[in-house]
N, C-alpha and C. Protein backbone atom coordinates (compact mmCIF):
# COMPACT_ATOMS: atom_id res chain seq x y z
N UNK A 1 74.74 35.09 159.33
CA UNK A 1 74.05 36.39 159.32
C UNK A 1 74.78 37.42 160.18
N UNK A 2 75.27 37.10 161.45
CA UNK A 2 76.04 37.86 162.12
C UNK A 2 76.97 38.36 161.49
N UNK A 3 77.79 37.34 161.59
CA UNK A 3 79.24 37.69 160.72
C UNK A 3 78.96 38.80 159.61
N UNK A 4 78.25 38.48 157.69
CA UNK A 4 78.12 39.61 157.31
C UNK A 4 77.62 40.75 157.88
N UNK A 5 76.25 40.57 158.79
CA UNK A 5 76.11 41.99 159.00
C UNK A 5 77.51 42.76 160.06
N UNK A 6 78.14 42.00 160.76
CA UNK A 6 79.52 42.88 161.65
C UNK A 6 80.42 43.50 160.33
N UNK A 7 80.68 42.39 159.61
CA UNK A 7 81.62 42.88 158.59
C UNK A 7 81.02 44.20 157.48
N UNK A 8 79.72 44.06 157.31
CA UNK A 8 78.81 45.17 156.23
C UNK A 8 79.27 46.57 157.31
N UNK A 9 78.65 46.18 158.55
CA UNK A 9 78.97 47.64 159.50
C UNK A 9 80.28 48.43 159.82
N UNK A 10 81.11 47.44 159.74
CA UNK A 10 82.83 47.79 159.80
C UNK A 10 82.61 48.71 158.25
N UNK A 11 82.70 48.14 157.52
CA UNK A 11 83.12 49.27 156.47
C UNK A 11 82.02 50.30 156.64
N UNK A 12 80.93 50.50 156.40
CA UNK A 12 79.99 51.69 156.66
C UNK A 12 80.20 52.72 157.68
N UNK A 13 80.71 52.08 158.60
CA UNK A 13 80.16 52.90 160.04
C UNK A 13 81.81 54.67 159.94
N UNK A 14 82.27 54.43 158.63
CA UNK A 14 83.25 55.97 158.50
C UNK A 14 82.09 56.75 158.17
N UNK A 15 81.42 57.09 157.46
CA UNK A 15 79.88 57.66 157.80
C UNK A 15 78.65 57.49 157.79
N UNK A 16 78.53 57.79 159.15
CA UNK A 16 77.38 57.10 159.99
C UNK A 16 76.47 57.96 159.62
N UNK A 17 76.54 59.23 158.94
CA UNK A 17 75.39 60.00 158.76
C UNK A 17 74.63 59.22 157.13
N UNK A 18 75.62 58.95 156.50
CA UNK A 18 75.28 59.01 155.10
C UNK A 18 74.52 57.07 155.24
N UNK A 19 75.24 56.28 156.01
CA UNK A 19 74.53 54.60 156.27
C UNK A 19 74.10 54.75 157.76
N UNK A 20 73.27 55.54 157.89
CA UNK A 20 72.56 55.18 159.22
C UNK A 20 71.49 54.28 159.26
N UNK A 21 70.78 54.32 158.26
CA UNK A 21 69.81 53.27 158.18
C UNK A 21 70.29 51.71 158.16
N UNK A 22 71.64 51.16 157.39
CA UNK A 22 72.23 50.39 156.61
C UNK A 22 72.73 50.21 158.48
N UNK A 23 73.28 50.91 158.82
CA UNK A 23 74.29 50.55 159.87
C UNK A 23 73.10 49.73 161.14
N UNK A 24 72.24 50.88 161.31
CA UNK A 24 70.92 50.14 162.32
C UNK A 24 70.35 49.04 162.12
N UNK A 25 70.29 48.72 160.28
CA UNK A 25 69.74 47.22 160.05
C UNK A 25 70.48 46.08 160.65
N UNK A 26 71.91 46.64 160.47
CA UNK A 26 72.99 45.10 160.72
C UNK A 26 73.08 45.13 162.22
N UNK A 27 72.40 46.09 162.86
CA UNK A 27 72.50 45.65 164.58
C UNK A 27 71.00 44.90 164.79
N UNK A 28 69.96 45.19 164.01
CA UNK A 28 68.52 45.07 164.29
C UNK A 28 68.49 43.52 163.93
N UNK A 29 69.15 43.35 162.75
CA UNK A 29 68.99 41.90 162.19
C UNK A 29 69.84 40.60 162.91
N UNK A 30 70.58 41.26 163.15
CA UNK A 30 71.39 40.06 163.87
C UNK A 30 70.41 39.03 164.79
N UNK A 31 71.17 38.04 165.19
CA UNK A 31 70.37 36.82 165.61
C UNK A 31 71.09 36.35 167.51
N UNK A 32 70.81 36.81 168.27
CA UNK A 32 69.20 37.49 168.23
C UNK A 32 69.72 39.25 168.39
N UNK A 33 68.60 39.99 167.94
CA UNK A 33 68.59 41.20 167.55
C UNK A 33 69.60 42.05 168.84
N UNK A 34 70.56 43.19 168.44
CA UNK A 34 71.62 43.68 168.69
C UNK A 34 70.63 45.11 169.46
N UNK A 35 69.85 44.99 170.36
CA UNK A 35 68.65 46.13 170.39
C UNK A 35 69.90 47.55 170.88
N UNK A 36 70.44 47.23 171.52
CA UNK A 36 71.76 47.80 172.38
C UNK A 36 72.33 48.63 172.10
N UNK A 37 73.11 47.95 171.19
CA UNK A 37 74.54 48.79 170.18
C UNK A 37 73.51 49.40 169.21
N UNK A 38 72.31 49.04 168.57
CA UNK A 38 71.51 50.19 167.12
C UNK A 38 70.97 51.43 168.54
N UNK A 39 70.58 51.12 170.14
CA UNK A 39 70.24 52.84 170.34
C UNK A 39 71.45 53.41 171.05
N UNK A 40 72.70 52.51 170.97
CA UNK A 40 73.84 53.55 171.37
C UNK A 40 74.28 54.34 170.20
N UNK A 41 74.20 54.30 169.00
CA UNK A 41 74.08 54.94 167.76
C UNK A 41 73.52 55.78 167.68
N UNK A 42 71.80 55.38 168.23
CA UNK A 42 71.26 56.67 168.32
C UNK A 42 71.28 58.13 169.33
N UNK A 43 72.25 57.56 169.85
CA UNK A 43 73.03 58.45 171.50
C UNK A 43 73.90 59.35 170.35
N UNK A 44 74.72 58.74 170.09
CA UNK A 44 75.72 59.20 168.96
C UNK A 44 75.56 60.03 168.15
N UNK A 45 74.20 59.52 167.75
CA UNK A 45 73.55 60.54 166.06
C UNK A 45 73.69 62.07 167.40
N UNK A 46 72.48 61.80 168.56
CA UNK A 46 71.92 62.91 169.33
C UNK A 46 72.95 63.95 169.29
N UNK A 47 73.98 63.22 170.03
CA UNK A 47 75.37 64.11 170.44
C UNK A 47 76.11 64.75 169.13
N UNK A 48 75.80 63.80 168.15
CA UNK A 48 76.88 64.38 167.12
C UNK A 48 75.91 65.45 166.11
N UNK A 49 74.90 64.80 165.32
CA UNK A 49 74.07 65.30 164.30
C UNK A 49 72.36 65.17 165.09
N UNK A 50 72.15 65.62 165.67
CA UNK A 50 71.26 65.98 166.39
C UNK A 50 69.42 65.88 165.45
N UNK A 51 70.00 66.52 164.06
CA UNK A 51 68.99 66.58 163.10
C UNK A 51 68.37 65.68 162.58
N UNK A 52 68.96 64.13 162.41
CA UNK A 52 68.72 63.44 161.30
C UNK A 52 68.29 62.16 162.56
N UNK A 53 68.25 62.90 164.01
CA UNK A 53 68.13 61.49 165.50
C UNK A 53 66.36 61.42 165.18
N UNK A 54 65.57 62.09 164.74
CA UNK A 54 64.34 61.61 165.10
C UNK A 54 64.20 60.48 163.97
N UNK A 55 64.65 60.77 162.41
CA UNK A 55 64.01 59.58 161.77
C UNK A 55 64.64 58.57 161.80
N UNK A 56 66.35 58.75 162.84
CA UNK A 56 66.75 57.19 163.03
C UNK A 56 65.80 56.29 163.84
N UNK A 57 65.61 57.13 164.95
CA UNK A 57 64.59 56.41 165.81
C UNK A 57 63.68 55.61 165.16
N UNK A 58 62.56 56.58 164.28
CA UNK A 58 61.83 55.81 163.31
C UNK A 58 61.59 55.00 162.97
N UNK A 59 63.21 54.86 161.96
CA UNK A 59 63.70 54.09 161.70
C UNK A 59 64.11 52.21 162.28
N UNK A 60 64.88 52.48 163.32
CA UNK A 60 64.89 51.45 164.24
C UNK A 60 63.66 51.16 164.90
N UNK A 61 62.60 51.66 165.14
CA UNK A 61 61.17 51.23 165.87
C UNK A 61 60.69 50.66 164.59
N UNK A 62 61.05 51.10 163.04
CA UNK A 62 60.24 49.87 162.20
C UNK A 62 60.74 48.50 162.00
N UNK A 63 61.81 48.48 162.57
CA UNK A 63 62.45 47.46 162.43
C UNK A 63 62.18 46.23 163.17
N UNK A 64 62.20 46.74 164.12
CA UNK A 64 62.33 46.21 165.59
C UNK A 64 61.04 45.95 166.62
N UNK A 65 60.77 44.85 167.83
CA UNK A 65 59.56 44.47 168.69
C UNK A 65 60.04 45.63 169.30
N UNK A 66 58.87 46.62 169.36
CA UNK A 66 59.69 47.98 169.79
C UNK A 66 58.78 48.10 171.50
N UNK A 67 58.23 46.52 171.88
CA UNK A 67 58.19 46.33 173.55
C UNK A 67 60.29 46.21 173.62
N UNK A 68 60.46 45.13 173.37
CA UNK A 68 61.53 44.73 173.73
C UNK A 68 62.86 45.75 173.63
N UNK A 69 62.51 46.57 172.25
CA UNK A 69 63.27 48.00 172.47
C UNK A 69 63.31 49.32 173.04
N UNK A 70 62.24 49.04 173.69
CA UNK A 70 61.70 49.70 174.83
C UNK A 70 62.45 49.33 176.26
N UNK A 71 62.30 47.88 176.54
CA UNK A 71 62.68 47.63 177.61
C UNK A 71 64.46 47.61 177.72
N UNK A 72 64.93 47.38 176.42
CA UNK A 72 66.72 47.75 176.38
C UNK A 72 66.82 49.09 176.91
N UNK A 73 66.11 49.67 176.20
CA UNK A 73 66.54 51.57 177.05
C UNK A 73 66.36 51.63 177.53
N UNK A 74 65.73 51.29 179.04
CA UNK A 74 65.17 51.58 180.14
C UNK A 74 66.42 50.50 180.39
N UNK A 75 67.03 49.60 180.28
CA UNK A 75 68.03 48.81 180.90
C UNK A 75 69.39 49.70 180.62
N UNK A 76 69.25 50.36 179.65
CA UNK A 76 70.66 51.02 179.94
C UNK A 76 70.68 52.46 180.72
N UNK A 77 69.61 52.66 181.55
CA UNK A 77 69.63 53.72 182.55
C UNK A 77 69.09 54.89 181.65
N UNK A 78 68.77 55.14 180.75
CA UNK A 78 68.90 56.63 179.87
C UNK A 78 67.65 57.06 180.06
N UNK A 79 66.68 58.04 180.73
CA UNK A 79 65.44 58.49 180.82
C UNK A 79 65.30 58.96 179.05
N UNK A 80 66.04 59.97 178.68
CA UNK A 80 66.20 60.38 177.70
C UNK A 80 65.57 59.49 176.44
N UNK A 81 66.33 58.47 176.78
CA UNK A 81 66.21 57.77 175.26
C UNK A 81 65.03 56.89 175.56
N UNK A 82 64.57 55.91 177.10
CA UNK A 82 63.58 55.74 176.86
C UNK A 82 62.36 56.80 176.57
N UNK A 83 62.47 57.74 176.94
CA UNK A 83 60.99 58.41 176.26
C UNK A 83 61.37 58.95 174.89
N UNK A 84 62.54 58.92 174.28
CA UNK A 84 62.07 58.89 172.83
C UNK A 84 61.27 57.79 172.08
N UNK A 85 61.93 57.01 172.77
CA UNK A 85 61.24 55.44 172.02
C UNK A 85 60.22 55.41 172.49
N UNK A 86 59.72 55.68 173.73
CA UNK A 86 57.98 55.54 173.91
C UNK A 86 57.27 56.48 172.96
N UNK A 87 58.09 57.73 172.80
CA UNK A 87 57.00 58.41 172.40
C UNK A 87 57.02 58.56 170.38
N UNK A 88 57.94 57.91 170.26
CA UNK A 88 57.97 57.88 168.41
C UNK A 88 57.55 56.07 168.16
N UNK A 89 57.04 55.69 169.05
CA UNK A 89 56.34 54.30 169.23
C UNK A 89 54.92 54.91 169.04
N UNK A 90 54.71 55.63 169.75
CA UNK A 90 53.14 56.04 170.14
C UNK A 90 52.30 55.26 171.05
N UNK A 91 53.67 54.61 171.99
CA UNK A 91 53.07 54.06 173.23
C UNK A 91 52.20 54.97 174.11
N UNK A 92 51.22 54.65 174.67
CA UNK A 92 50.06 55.32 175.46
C UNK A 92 50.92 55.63 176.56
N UNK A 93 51.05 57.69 176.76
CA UNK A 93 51.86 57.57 178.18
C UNK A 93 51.36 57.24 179.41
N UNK A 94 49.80 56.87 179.53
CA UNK A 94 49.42 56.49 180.94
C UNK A 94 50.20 54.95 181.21
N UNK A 95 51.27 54.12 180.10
CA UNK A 95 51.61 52.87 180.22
C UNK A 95 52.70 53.16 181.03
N UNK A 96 53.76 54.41 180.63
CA UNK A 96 54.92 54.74 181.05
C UNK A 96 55.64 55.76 181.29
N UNK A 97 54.79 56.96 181.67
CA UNK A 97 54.96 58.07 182.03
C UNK A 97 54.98 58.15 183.86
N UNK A 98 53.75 57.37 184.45
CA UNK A 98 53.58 57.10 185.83
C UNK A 98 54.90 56.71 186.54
N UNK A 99 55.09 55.49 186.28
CA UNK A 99 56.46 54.86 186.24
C UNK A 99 58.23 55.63 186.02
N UNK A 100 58.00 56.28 184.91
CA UNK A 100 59.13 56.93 184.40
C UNK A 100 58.84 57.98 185.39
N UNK A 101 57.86 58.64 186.01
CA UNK A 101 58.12 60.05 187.13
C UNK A 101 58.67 59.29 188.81
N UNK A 102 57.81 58.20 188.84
CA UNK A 102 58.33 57.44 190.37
C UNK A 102 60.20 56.76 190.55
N UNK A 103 60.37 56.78 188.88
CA UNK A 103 62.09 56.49 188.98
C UNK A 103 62.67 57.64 189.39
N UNK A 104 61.81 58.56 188.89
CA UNK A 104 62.90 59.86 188.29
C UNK A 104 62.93 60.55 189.92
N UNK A 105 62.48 60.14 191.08
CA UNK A 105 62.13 60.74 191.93
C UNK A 105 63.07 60.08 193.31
N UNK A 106 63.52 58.84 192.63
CA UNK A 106 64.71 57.63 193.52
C UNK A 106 66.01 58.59 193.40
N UNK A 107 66.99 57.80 194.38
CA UNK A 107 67.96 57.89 193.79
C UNK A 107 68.55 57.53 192.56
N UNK A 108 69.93 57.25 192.58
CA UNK A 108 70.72 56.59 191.22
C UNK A 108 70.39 55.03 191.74
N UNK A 109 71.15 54.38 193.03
CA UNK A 109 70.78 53.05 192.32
C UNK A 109 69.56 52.43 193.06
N UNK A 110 68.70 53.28 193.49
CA UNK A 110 67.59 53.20 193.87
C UNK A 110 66.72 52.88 192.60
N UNK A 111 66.92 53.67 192.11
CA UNK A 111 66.59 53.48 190.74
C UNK A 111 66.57 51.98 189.57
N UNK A 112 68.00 52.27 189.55
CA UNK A 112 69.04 50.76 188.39
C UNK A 112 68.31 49.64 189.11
N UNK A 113 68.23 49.52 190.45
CA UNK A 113 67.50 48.59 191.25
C UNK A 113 65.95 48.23 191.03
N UNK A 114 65.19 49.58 191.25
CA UNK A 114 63.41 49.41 190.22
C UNK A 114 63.69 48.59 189.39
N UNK A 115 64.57 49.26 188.33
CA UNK A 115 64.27 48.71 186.71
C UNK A 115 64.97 47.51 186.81
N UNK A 116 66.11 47.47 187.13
CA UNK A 116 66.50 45.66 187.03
C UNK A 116 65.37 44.99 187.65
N UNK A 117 64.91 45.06 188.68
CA UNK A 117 63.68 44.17 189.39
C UNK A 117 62.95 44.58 188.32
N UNK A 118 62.26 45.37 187.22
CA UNK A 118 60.92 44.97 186.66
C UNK A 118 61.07 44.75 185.44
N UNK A 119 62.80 44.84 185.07
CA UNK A 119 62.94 44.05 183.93
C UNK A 119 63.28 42.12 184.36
N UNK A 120 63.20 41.92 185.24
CA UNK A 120 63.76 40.70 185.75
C UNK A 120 65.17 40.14 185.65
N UNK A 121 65.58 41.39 186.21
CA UNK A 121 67.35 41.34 185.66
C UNK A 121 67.74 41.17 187.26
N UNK A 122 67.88 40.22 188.37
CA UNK A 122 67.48 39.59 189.52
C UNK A 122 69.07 40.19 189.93
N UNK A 123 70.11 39.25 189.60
CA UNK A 123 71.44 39.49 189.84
C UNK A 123 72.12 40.92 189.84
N UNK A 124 71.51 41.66 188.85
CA UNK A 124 71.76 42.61 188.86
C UNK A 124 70.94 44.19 189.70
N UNK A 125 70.00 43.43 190.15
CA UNK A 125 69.19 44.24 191.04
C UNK A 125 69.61 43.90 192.32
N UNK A 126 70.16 42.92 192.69
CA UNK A 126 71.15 42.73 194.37
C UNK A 126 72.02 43.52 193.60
N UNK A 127 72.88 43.70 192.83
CA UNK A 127 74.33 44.25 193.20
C UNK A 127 73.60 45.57 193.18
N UNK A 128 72.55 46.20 192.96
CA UNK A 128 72.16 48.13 192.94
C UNK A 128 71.78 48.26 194.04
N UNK A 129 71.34 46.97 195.08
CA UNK A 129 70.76 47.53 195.83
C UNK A 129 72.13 47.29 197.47
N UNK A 130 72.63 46.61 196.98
CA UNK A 130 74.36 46.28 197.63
C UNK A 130 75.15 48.14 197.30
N UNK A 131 75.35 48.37 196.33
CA UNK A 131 75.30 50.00 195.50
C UNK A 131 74.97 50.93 196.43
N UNK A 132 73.87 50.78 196.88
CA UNK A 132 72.72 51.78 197.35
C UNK A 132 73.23 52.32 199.39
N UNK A 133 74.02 51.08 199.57
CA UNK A 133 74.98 51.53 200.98
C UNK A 133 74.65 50.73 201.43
N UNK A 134 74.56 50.30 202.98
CA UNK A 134 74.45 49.04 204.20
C UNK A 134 72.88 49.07 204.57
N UNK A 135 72.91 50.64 204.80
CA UNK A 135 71.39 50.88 204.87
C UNK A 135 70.57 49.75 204.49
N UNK A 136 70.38 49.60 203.13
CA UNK A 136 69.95 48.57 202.35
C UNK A 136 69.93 46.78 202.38
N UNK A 137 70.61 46.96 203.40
CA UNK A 137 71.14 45.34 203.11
C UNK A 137 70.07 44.66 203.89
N UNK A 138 69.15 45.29 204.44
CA UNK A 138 67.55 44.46 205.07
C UNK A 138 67.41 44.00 203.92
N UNK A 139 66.75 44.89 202.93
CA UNK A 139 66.39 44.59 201.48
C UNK A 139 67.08 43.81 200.84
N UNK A 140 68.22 43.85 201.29
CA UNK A 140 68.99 42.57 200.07
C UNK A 140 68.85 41.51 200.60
N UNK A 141 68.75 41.67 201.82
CA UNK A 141 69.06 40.22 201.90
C UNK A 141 67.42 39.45 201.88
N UNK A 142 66.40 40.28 202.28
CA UNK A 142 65.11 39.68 201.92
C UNK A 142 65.14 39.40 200.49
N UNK A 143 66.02 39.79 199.22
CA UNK A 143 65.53 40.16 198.08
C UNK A 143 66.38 38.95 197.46
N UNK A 144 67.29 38.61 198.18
CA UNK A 144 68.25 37.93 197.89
C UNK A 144 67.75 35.99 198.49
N UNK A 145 67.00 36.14 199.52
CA UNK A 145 66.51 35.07 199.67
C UNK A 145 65.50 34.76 198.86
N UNK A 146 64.88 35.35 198.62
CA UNK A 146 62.96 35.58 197.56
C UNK A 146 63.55 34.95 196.17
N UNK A 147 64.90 35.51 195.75
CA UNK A 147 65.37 34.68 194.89
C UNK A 147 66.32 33.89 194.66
N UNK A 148 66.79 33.39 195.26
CA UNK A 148 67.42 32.60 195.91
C UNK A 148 68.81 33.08 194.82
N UNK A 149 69.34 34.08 195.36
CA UNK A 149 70.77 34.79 194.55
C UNK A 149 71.75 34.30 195.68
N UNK A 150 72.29 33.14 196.02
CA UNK A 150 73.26 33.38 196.90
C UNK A 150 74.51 33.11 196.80
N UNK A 151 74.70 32.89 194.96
CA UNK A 151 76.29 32.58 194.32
C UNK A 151 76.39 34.46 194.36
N UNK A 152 75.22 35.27 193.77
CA UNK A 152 75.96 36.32 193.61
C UNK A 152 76.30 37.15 195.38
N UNK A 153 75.40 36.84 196.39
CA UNK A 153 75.53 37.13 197.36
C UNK A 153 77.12 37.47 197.86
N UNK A 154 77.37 35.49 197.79
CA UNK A 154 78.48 35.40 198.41
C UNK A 154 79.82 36.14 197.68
N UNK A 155 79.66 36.44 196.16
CA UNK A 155 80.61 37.32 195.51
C UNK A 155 80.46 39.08 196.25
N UNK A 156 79.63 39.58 196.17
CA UNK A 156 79.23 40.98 196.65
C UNK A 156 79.61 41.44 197.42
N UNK A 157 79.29 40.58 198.40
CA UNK A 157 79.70 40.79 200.11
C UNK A 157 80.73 39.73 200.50
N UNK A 158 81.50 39.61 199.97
CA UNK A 158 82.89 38.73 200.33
C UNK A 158 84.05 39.65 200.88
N UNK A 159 83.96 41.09 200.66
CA UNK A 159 85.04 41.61 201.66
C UNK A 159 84.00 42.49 202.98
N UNK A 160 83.04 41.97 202.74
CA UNK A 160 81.96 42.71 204.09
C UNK A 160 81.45 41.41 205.19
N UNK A 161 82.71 41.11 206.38
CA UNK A 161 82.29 39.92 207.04
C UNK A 161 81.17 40.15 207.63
N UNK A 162 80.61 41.29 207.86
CA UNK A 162 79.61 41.05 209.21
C UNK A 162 78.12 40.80 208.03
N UNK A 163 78.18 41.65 207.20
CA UNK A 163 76.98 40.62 206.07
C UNK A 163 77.22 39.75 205.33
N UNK A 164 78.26 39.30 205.36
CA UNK A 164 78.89 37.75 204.32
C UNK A 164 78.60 36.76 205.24
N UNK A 165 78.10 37.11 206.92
CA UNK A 165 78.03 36.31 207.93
C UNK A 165 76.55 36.25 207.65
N UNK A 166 75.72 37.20 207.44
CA UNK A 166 74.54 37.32 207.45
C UNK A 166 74.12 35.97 206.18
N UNK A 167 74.46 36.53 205.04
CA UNK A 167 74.44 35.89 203.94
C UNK A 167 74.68 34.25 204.47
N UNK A 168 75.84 33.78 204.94
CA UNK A 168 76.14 32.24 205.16
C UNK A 168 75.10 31.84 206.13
N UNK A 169 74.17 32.28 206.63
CA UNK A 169 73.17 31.98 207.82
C UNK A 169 71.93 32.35 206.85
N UNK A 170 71.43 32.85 206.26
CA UNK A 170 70.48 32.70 205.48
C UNK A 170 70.55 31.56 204.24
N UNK A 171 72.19 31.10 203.59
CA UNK A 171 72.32 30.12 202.95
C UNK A 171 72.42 28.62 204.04
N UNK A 172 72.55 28.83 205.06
CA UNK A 172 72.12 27.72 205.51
C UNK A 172 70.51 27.52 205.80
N UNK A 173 70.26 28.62 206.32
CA UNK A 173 68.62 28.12 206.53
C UNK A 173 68.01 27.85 205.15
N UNK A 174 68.33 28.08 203.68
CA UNK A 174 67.50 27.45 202.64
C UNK A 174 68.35 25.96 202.80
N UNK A 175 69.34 25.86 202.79
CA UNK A 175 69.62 24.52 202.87
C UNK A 175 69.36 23.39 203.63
N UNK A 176 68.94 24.05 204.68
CA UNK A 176 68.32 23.07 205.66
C UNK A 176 66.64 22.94 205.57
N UNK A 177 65.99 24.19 204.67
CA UNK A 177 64.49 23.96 204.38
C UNK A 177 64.86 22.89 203.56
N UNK A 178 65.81 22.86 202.58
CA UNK A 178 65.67 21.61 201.51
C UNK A 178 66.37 20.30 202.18
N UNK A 179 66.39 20.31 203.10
CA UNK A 179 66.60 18.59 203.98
C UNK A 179 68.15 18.86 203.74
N UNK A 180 69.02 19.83 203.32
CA UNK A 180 70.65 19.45 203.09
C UNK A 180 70.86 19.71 204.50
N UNK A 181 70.74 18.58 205.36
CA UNK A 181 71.35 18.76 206.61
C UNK A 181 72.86 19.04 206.67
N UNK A 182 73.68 17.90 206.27
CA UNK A 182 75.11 18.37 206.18
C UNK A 182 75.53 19.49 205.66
N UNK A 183 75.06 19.94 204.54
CA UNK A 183 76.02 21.21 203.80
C UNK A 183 75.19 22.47 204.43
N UNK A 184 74.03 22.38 205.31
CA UNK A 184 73.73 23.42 206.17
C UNK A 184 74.29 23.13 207.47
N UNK A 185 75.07 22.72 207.95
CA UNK A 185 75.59 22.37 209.55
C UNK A 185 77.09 23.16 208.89
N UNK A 186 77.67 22.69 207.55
CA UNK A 186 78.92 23.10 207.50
C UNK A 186 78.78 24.64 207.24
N UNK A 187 77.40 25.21 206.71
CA UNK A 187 77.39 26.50 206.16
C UNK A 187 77.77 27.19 206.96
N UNK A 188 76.68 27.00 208.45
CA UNK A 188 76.71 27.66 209.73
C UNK A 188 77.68 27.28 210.30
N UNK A 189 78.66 26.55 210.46
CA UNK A 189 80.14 26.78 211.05
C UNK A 189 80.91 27.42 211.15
N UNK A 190 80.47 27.91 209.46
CA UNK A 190 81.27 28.95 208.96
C UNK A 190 81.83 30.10 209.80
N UNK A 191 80.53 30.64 210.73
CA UNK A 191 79.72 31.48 211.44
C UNK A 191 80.66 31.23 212.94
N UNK A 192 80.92 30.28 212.91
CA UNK A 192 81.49 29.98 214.77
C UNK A 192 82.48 29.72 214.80
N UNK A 193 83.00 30.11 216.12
CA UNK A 193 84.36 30.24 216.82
C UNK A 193 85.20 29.67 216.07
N UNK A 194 86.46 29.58 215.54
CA UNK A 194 87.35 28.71 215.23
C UNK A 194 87.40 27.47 215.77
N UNK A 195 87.46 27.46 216.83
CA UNK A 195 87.75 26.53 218.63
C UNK A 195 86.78 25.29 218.22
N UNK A 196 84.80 26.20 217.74
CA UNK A 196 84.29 25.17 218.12
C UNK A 196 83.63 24.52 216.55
N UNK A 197 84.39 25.10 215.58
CA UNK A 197 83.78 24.63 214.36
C UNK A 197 83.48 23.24 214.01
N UNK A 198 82.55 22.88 213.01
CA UNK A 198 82.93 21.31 212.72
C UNK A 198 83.50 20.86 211.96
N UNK A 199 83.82 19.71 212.04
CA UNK A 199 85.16 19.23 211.79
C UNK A 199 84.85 18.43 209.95
């Protein structure tokens, strides 16, 4: 199913005005559904043909669990495009209007940070809030223990010793809640003198 629909879209997509519908099916249908690439299209239509963007929308909301295509636009940062889709959904704005004004009022990755946390996009809500400056790094690192992120930790903050220190002392204390005495004695070594490390 993939395969034809990539290959149906390769030839169509020289005009996108005339197979827009045709082109949105083969992203909608795919397995599992392409929610992504059919509303970067509809970015496209906006910018390019501006006229024919409301009944793509339409279009793609009949297609589509238009919760879940809801929650893609709000993952790709676009205020814009999520409230088209809320509102040619005829989602109730007391669901997402409240919400959409308390983002709009953050910073940038103050923000990417909300929505990854309430889309449950975990990994990617430490690196916005790592983003967001040092300031922040109370929060990460509470946010970062709560979920226990500490492969992406140790990637993030690997050229920042004085919180990569922080980080190896909070990965030892979960390791030592879980009885790993040894690989928490070696974590925290990490942490000390050369002179008196263990061996």
């Amino acid at each position: 199913m993939n395969a034809v629909c990539d290959a149906l879209r390769a030839l169509l997509e020289t005009d996108l005005v005339k197979y827009v519908e045709t082109i949105l099916t083969t992203h909608v249908c795919k397995q599992p559904p392409d929610y992504e690439a059919g509303l970067r299209v509809l970015l496209q239509l906006q910018a390019e043909h501006p006229s024919i963007v409301e009944e793509a929308i339409k279009y793609i909301i009949f297609l589509s669990n238009v919760n879940q295509l809801y929650n893609v636009a709000l993952g790709m940062y676009d205020f814009q495009l999520v409230l088209m889709i809320a509102q040619y959904s005829q989602k109730d704005p007391k669901e997402y209007l409240p919400f959409l004004r308390e983002l709009r009022a953050l910073d940038k990755y103050e923000q990417r940070f909300r929505i990854d946390d309430h889309l449950g996009r975990r990994e990617s809500a430490l690196r916005n809030l790592k983003a967001a400056g040092p300031e922040r790094f109370d929060d990460a690192s509470s946010y970062l223990s709560r979920y226990e992120l500490y492969d992406t930790a140790f990637e993030i903050y690997k050229d920042d010793k004085e919180h990569l220190a922080v980080v190896h002392e909070l990965y030892g204390d979960y390791l030592y809640d879980r009885r790993d005495f040894h690989d928490a004695a070696i974590c925290r070594s990490l942490q000390l003198p050369k002179k008196i490390r263990l061996s």
